[in-house]
PDB file of N, CA and C in Angstrom:
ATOM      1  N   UNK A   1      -3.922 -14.145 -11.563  1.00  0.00           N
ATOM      2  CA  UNK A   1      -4.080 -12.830 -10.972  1.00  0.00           C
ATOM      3  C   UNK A   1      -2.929 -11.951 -11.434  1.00  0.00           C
ATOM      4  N   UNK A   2      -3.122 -10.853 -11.715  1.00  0.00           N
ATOM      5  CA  UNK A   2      -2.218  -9.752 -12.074  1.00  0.00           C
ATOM      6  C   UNK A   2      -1.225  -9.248 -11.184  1.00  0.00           C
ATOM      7  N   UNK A   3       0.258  -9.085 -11.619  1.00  0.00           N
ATOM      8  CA  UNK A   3       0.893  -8.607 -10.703  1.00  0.00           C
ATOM      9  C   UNK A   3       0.135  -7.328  -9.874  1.00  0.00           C
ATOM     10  N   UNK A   4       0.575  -6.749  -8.899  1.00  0.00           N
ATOM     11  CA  UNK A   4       0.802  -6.420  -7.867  1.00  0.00           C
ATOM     12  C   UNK A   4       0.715  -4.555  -8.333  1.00  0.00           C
ATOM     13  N   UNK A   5      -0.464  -3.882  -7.872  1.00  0.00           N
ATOM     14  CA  UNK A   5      -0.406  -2.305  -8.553  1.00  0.00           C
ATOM     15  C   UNK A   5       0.958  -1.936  -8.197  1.00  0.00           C
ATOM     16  N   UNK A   6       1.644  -0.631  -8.502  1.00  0.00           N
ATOM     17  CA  UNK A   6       2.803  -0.122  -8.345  1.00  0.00           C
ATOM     18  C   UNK A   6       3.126   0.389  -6.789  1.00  0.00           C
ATOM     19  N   UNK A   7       1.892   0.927  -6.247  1.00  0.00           N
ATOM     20  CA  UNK A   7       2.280   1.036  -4.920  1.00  0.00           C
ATOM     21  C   UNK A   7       2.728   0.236  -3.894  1.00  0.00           C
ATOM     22  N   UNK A   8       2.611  -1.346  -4.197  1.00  0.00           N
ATOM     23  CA  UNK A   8       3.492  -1.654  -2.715  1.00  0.00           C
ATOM     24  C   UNK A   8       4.681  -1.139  -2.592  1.00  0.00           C
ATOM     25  N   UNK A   9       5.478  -0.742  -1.206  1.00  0.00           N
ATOM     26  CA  UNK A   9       6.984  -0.093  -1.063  1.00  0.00           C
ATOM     27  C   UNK A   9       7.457  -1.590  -1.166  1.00  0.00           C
ATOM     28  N   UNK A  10       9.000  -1.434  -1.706  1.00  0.00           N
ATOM     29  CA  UNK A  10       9.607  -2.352  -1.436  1.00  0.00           C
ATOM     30  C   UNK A  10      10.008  -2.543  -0.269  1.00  0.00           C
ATOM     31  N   UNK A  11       9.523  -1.568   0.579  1.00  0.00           N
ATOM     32  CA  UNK A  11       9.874  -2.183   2.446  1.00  0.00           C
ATOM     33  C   UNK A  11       9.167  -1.119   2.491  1.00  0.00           C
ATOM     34  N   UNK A  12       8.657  -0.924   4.168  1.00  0.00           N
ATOM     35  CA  UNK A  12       7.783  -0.663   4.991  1.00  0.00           C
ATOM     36  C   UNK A  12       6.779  -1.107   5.314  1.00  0.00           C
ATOM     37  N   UNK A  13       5.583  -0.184   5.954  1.00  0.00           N
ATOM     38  CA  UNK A  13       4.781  -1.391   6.666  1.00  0.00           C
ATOM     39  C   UNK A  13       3.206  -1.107   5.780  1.00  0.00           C
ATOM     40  N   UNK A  14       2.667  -1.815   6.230  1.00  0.00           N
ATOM     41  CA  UNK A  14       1.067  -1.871   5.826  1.00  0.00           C
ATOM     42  C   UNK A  14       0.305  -1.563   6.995  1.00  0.00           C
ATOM     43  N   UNK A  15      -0.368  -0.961   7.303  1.00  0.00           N
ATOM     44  CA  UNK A  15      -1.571  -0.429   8.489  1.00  0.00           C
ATOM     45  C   UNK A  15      -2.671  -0.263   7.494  1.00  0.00           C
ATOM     46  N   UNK A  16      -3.476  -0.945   8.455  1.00  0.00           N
ATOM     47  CA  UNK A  16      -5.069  -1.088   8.294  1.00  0.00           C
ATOM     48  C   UNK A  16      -5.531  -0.183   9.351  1.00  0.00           C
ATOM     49  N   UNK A  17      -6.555   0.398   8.957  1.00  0.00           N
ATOM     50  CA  UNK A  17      -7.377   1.329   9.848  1.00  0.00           C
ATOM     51  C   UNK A  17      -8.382   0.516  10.535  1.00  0.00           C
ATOM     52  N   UNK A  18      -8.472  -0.216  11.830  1.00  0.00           N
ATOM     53  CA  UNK A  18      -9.405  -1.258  11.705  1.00  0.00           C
ATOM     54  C   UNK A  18     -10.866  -0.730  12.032  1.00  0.00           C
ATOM     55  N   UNK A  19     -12.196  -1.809  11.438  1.00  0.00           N
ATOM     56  CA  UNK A  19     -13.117  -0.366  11.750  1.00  0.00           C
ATOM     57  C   UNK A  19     -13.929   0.221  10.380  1.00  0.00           C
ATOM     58  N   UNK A  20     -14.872   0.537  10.225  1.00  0.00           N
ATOM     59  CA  UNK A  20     -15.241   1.508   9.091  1.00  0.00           C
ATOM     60  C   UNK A  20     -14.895   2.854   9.250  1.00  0.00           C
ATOM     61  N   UNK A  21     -14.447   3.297   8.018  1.00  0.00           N
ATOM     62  CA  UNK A  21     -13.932   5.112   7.554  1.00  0.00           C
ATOM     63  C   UNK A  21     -15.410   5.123   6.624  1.00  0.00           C
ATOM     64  N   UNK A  22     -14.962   6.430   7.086  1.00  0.00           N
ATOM     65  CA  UNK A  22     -16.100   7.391   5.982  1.00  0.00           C
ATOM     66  C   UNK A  22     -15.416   7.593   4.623  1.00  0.00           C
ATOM     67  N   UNK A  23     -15.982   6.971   3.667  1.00  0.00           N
ATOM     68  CA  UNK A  23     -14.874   6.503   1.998  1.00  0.00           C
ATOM     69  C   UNK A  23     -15.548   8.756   1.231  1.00  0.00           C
ATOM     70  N   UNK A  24     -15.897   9.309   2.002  1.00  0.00           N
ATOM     71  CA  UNK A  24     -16.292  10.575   1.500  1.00  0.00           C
ATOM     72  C   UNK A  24     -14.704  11.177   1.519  1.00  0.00           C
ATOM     73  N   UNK A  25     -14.274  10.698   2.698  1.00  0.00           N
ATOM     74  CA  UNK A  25     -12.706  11.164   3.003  1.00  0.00           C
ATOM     75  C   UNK A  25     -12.181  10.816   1.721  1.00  0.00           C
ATOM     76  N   UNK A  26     -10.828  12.186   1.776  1.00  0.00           N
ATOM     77  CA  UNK A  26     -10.208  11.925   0.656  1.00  0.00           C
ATOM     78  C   UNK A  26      -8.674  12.248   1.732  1.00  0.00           C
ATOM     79  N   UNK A  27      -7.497  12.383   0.985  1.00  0.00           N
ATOM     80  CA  UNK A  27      -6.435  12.736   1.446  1.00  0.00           C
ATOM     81  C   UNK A  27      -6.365  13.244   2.598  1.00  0.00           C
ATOM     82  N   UNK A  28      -7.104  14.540   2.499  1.00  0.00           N
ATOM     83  CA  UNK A  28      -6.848  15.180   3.975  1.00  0.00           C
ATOM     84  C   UNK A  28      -7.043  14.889   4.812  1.00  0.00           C
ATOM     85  N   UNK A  29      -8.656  14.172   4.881  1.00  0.00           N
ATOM     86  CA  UNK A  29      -9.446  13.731   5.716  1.00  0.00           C
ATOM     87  C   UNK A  29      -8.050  12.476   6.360  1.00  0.00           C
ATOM     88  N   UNK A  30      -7.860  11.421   5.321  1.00  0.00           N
ATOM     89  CA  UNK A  30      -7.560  10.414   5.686  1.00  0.00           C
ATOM     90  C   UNK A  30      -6.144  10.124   6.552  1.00  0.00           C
ATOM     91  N   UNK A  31      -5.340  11.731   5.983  1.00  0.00           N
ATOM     92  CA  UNK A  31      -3.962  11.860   6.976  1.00  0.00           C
ATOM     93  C   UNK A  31      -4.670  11.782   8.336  1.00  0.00           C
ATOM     94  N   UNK A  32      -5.377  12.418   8.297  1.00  0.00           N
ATOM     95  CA  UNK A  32      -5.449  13.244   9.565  1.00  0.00           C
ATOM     96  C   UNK A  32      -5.827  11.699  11.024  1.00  0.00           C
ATOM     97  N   UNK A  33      -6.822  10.833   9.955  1.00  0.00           N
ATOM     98  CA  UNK A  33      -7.351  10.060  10.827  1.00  0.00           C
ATOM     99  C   UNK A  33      -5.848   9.068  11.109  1.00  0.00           C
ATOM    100  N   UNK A  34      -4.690   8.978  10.219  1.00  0.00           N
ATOM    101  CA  UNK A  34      -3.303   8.218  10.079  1.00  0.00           C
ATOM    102  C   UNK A  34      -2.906   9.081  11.276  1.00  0.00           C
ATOM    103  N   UNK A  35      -2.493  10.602  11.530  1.00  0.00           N
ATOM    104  CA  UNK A  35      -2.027  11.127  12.257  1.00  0.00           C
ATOM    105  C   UNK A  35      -2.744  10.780  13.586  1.00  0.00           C
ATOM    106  N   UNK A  36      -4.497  11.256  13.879  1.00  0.00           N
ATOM    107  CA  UNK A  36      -4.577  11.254  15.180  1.00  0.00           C
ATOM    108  C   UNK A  36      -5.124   9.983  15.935  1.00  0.00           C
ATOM    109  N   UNK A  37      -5.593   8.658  14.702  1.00  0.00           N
ATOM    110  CA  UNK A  37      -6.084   7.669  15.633  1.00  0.00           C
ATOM    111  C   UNK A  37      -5.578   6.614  15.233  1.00  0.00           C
ATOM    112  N   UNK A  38      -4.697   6.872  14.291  1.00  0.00           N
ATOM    113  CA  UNK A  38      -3.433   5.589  14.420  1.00  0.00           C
ATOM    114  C   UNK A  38      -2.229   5.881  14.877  1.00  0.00           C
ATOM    115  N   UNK A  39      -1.959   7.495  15.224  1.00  0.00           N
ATOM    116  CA  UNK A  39      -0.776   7.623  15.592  1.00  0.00           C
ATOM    117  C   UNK A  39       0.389   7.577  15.479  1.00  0.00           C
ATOM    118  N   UNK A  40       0.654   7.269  13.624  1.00  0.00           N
ATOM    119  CA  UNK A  40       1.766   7.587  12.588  1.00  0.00           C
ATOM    120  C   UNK A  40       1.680   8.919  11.968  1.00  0.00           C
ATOM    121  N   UNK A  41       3.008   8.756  11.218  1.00  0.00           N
ATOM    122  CA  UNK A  41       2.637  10.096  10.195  1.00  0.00           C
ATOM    123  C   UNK A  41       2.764   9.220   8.925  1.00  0.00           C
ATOM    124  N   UNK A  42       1.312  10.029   8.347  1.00  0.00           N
ATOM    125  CA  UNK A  42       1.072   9.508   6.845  1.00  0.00           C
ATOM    126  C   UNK A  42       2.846  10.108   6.035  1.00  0.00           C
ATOM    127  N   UNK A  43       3.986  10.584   6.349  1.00  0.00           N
ATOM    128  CA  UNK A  43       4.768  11.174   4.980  1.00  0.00           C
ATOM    129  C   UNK A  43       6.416   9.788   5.182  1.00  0.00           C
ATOM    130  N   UNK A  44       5.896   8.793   5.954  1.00  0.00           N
ATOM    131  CA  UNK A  44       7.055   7.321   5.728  1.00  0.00           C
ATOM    132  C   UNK A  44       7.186   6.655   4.580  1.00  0.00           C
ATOM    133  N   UNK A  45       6.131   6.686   4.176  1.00  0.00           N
ATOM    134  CA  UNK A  45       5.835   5.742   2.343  1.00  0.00           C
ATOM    135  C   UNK A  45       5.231   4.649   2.903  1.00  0.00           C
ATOM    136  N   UNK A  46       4.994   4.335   4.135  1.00  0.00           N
ATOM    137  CA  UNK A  46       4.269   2.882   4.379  1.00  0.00           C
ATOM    138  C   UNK A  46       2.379   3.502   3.915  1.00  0.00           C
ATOM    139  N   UNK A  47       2.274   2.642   3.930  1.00  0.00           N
ATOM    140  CA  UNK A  47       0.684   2.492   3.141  1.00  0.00           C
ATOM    141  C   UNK A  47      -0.456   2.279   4.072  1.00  0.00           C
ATOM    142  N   UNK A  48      -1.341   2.717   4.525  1.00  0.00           N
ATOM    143  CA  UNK A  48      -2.858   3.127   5.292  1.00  0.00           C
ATOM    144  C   UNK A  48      -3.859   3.033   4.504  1.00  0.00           C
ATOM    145  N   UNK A  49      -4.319   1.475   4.770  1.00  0.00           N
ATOM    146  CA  UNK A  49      -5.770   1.047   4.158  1.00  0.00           C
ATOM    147  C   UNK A  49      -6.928   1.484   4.895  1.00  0.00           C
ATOM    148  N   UNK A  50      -7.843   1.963   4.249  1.00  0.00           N
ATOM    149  CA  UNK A  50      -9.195   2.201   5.376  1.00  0.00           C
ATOM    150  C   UNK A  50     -10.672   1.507   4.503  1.00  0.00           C
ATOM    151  N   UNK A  51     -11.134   0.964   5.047  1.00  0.00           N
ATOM    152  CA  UNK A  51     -12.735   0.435   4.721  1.00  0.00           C
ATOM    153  C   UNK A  51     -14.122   1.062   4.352  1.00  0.00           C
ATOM    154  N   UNK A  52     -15.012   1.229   4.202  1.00  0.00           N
ATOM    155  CA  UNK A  52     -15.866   1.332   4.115  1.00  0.00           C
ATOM    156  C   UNK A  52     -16.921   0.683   5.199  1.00  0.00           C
ATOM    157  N   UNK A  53     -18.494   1.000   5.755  1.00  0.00           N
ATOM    158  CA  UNK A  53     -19.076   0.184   6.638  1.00  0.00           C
ATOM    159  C   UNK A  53     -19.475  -1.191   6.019  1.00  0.00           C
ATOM    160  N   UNK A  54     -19.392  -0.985   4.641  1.00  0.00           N
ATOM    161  CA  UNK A  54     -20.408  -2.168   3.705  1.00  0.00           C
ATOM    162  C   UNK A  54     -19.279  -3.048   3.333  1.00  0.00           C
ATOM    163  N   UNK A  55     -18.139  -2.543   3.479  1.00  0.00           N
ATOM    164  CA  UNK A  55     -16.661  -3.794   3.146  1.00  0.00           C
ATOM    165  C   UNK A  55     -16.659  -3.568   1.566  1.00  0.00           C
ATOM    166  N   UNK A  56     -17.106  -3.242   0.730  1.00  0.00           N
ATOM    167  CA  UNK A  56     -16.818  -2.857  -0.348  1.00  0.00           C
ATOM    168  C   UNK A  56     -15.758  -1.722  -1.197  1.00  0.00           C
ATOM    169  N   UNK A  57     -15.265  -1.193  -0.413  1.00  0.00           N
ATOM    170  CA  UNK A  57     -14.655  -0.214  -0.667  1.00  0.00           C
ATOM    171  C   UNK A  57     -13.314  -0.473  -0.140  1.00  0.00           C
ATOM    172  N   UNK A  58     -12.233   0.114  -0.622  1.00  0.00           N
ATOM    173  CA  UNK A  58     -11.068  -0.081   0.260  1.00  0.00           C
ATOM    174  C   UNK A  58      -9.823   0.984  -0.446  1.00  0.00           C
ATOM    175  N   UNK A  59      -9.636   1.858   0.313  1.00  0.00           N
ATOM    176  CA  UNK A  59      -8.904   3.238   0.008  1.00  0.00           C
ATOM    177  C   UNK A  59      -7.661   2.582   0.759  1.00  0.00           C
ATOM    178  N   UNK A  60      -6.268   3.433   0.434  1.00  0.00           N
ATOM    179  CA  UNK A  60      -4.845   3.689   0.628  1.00  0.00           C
ATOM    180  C   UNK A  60      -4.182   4.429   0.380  1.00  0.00           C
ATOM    181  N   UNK A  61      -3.856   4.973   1.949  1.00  0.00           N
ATOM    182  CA  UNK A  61      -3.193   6.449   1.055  1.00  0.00           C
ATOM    183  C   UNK A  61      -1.720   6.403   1.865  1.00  0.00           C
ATOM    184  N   UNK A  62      -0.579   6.785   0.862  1.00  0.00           N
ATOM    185  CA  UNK A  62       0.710   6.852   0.850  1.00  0.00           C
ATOM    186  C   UNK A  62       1.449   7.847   0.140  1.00  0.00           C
ATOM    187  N   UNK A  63       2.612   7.971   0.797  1.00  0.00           N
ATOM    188  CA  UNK A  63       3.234   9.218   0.831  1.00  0.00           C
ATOM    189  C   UNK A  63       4.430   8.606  -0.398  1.00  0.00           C
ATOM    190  N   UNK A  64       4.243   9.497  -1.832  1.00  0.00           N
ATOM    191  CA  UNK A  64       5.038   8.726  -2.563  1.00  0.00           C
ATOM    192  C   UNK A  64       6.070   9.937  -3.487  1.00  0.00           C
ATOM    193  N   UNK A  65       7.064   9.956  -2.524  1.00  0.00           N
ATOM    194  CA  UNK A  65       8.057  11.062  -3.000  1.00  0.00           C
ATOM    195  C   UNK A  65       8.156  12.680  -2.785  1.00  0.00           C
ATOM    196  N   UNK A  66       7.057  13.202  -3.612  1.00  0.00           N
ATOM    197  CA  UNK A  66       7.043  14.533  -2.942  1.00  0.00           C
ATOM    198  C   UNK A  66       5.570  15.023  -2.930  1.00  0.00           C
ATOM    199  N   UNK A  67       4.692  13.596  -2.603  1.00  0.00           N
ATOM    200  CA  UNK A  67       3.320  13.986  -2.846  1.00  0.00           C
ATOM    201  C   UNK A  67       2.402  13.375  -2.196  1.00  0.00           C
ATOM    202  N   UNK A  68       1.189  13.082  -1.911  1.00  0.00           N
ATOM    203  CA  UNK A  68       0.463  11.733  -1.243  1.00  0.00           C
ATOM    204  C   UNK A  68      -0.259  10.847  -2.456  1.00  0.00           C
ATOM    205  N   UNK A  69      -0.566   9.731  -2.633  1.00  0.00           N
ATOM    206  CA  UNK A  69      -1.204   9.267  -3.241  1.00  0.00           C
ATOM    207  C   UNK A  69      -2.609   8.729  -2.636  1.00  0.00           C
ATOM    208  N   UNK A  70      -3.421   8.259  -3.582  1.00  0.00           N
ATOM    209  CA  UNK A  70      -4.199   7.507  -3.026  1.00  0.00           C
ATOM    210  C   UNK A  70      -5.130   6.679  -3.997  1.00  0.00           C
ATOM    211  N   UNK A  71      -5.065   5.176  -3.569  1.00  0.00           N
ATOM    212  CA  UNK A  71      -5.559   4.531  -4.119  1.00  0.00           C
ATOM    213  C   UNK A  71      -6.856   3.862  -3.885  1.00  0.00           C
ATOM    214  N   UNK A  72      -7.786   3.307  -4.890  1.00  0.00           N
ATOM    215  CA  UNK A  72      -9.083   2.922  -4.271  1.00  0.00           C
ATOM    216  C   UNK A  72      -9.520   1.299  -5.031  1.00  0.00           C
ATOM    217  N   UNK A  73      -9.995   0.969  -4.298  1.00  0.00           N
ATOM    218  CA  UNK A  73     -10.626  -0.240  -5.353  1.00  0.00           C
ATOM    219  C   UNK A  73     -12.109  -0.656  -4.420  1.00  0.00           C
ATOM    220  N   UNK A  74     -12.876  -0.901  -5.435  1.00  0.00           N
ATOM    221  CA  UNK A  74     -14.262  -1.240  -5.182  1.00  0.00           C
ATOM    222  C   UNK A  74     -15.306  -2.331  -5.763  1.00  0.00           C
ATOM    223  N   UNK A  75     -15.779  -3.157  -4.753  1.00  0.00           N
ATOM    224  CA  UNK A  75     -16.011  -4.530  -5.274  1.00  0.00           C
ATOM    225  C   UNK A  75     -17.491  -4.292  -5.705  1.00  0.00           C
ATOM    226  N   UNK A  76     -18.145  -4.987  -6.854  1.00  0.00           N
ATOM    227  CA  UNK A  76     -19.536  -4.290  -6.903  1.00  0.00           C
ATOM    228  C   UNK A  76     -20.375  -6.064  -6.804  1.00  0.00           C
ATOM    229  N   UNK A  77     -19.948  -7.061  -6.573  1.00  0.00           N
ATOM    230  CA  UNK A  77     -20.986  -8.093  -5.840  1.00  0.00           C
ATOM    231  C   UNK A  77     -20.373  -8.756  -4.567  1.00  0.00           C
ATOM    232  N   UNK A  78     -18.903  -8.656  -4.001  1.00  0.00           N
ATOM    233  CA  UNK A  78     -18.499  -9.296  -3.218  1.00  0.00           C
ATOM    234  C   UNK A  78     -18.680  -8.382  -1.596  1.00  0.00           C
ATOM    235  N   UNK A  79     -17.643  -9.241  -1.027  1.00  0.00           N
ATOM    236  CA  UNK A  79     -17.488  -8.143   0.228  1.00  0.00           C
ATOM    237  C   UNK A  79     -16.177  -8.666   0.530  1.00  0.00           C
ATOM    238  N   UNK A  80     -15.423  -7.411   1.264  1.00  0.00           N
ATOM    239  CA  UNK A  80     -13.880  -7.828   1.701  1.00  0.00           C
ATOM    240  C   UNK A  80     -13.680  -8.296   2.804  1.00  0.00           C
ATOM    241  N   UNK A  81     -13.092  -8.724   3.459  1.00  0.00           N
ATOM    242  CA  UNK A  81     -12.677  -9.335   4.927  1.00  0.00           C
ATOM    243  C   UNK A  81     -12.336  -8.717   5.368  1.00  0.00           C
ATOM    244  N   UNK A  82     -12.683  -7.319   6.286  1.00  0.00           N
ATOM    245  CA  UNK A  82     -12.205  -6.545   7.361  1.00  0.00           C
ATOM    246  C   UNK A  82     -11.809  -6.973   8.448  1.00  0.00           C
ATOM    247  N   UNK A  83     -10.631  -7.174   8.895  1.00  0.00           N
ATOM    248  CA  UNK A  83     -10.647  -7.838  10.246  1.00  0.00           C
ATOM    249  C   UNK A  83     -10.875  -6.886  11.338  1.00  0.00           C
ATOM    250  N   UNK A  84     -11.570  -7.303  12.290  1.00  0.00           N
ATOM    251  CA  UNK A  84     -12.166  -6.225  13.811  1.00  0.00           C
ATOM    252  C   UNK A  84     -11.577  -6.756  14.628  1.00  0.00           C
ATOM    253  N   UNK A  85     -10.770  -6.269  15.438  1.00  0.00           N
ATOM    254  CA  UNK A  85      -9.941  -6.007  16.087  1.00  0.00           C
ATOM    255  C   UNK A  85     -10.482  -4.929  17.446  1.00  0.00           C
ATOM    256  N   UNK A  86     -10.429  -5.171  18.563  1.00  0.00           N
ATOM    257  CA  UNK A  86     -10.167  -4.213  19.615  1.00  0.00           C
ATOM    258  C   UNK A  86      -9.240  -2.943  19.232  1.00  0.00           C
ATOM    259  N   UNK A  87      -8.341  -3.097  18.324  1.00  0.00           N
ATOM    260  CA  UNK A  87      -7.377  -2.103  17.992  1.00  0.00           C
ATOM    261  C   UNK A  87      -7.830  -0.841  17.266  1.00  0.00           C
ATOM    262  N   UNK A  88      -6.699   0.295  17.085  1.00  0.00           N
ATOM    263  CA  UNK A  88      -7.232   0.858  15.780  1.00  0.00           C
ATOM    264  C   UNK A  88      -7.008   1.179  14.205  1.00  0.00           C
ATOM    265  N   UNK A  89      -5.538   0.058  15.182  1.00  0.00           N
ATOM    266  CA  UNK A  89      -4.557  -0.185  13.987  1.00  0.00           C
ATOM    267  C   UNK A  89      -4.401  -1.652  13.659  1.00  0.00           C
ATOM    268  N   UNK A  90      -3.775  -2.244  12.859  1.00  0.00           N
ATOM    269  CA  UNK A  90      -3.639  -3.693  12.327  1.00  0.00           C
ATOM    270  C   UNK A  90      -2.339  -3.658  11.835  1.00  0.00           C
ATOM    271  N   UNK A  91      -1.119  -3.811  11.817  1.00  0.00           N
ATOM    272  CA  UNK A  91      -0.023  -3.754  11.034  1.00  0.00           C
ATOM    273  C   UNK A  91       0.358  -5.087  10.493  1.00  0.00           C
ATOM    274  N   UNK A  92       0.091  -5.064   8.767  1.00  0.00           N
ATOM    275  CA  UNK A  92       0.258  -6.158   8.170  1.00  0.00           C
ATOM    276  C   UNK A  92       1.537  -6.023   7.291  1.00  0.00           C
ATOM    277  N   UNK A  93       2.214  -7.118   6.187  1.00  0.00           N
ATOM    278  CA  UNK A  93       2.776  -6.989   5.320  1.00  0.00           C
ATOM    279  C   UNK A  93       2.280  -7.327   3.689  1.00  0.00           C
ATOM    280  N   UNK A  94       2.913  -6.765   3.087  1.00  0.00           N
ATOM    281  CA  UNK A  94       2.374  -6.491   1.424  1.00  0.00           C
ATOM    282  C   UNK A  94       1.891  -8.100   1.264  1.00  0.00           C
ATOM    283  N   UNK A  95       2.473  -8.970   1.716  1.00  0.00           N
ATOM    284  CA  UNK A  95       1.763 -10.429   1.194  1.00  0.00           C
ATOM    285  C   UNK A  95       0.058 -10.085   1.581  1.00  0.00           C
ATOM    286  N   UNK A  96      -0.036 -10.118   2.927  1.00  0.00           N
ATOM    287  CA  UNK A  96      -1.530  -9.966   3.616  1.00  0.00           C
ATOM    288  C   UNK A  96      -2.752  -8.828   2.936  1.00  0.00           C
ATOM    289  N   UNK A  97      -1.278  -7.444   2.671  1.00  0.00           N
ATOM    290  CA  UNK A  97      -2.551  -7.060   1.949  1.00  0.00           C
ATOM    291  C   UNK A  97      -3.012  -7.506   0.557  1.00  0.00           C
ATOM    292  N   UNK A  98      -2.518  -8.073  -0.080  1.00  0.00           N
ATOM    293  CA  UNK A  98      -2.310  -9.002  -1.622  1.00  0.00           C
ATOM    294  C   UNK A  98      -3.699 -10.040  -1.023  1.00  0.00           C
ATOM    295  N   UNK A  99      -3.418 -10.544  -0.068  1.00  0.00           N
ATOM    296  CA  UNK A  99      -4.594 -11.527   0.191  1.00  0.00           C
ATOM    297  C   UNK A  99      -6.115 -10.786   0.118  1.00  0.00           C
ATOM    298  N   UNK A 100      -5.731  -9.733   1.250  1.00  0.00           N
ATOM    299  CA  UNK A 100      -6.771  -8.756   1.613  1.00  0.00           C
ATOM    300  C   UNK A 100      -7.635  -8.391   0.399  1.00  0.00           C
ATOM    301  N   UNK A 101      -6.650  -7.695  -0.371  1.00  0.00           N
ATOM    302  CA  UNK A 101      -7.548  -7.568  -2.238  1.00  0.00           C
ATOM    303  C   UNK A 101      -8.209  -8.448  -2.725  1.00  0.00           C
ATOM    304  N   UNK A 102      -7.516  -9.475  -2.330  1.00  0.00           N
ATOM    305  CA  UNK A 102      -8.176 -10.883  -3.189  1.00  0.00           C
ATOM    306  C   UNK A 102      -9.318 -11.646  -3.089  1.00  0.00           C
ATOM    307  N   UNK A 103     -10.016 -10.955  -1.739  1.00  0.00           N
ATOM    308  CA  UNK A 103     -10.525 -11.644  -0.693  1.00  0.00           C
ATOM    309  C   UNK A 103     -10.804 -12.389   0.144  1.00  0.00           C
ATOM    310  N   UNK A 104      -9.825 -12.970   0.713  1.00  0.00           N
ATOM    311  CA  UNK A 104      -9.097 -13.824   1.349  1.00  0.00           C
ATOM    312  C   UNK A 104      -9.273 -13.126   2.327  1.00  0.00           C
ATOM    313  N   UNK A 105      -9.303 -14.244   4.076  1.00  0.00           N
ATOM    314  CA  UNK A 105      -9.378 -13.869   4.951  1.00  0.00           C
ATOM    315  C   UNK A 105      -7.925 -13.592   5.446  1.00  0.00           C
ATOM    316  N   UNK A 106      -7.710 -12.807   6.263  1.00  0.00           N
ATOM    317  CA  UNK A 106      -5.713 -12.187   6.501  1.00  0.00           C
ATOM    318  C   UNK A 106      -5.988 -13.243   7.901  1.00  0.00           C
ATOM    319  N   UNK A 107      -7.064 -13.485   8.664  1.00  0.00           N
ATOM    320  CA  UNK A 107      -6.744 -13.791  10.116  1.00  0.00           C
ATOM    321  C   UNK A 107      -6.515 -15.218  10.107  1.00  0.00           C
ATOM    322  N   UNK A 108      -7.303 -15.901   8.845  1.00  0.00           N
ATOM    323  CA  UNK A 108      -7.281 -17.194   9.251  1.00  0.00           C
ATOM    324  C   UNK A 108      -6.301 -17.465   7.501  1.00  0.00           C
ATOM    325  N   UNK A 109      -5.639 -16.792   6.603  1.00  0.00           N
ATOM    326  CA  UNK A 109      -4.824 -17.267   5.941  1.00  0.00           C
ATOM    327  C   UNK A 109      -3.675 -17.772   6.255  1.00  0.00           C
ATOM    328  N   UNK A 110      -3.154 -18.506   5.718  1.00  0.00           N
ATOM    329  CA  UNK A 110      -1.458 -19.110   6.390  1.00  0.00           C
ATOM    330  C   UNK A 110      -0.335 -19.228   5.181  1.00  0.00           C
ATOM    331  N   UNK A 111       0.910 -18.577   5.756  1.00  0.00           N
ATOM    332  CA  UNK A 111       1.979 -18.327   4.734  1.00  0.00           C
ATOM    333  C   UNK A 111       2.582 -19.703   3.986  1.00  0.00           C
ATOM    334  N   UNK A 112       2.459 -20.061   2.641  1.00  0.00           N
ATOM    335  CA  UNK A 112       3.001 -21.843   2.436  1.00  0.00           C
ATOM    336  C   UNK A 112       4.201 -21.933   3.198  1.00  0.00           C
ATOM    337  N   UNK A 113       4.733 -22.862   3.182  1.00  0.00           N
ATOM    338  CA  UNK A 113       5.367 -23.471   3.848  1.00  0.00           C
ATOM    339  C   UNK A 113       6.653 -23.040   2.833  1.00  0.00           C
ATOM    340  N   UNK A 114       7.568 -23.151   3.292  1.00  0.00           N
ATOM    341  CA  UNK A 114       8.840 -22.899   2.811  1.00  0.00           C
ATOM    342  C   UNK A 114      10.304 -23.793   3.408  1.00  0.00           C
ATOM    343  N   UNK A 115      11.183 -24.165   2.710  1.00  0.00           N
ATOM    344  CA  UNK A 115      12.219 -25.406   3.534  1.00  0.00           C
ATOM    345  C   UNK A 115      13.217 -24.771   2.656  1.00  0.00           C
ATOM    346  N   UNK A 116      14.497 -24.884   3.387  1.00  0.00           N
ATOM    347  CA  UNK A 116      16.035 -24.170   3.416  1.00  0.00           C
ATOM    348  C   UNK A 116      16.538 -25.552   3.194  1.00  0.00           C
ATOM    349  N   UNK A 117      16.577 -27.079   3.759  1.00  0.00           N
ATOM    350  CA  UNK A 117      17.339 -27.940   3.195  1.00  0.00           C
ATOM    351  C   UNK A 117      16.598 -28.767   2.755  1.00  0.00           C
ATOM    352  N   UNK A 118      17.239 -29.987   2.544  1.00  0.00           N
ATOM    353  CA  UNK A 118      16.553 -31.542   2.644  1.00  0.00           C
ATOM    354  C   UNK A 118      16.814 -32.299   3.899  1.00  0.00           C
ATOM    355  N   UNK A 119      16.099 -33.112   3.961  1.00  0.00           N
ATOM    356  CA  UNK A 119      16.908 -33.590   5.818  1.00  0.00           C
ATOM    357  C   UNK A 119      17.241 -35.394   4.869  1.00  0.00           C
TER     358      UNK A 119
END
């Protein structure tokens, strides 16, 4: 698999919009839904994924310097793992969304294991 597009931040957070968006939205649309029903402001540099109803689609839009970006990717035989949530937010990190692309489930994936000594 290919490194990693240029937008992950080297810190901040990842929010998922949980839920289907309307993928007609573009920037404006998509602050606005960051501003009033997730309750951030899109201009931190952390990154706001939103879905599609069909899971095929998957937009991100981030605030990158003195501008917004936005990125898209679109699967044309698979489907992505949206996780649904009671919420309206999801706050993940760049590993999860790396999974998320990949199609990998984020709820039931697990981080490898990692060890600091030998015993």
């Amino acid at each position: 698999m290919p490194d990693s597009p240029v937008i992950w931040p080297p810190s901040g957070q990842v929010y998922l919009a949980v839920g289907a968006t309307d993928m007609r939205k573009s920037i404006n649309g998509l602050s606005i839904i960051v501003e009033q029903s997730l309750g951030r402001s899109p201009f931190t540099g952390d990154l706001f994924a939103f879905c599609n109803r069909q899971r095929t689609i998957i937009k991100i839009l981030y605030w990158d310097q003195n501008g917004f970006a936005l990125w898209q990717k679109r699967l044309e035989q698979q489907r992505f793992t949206w996780p649904q949530t009671g919420e309206d937010a999801l706050a993940i990190d760049g590993d999860q969304l790396r999974w998320l692309l990949s199609g990998l489930d984020i709820t039931s994936a697990h981080r490898p294991l990692s060890y600091s000594a030998v015993a």
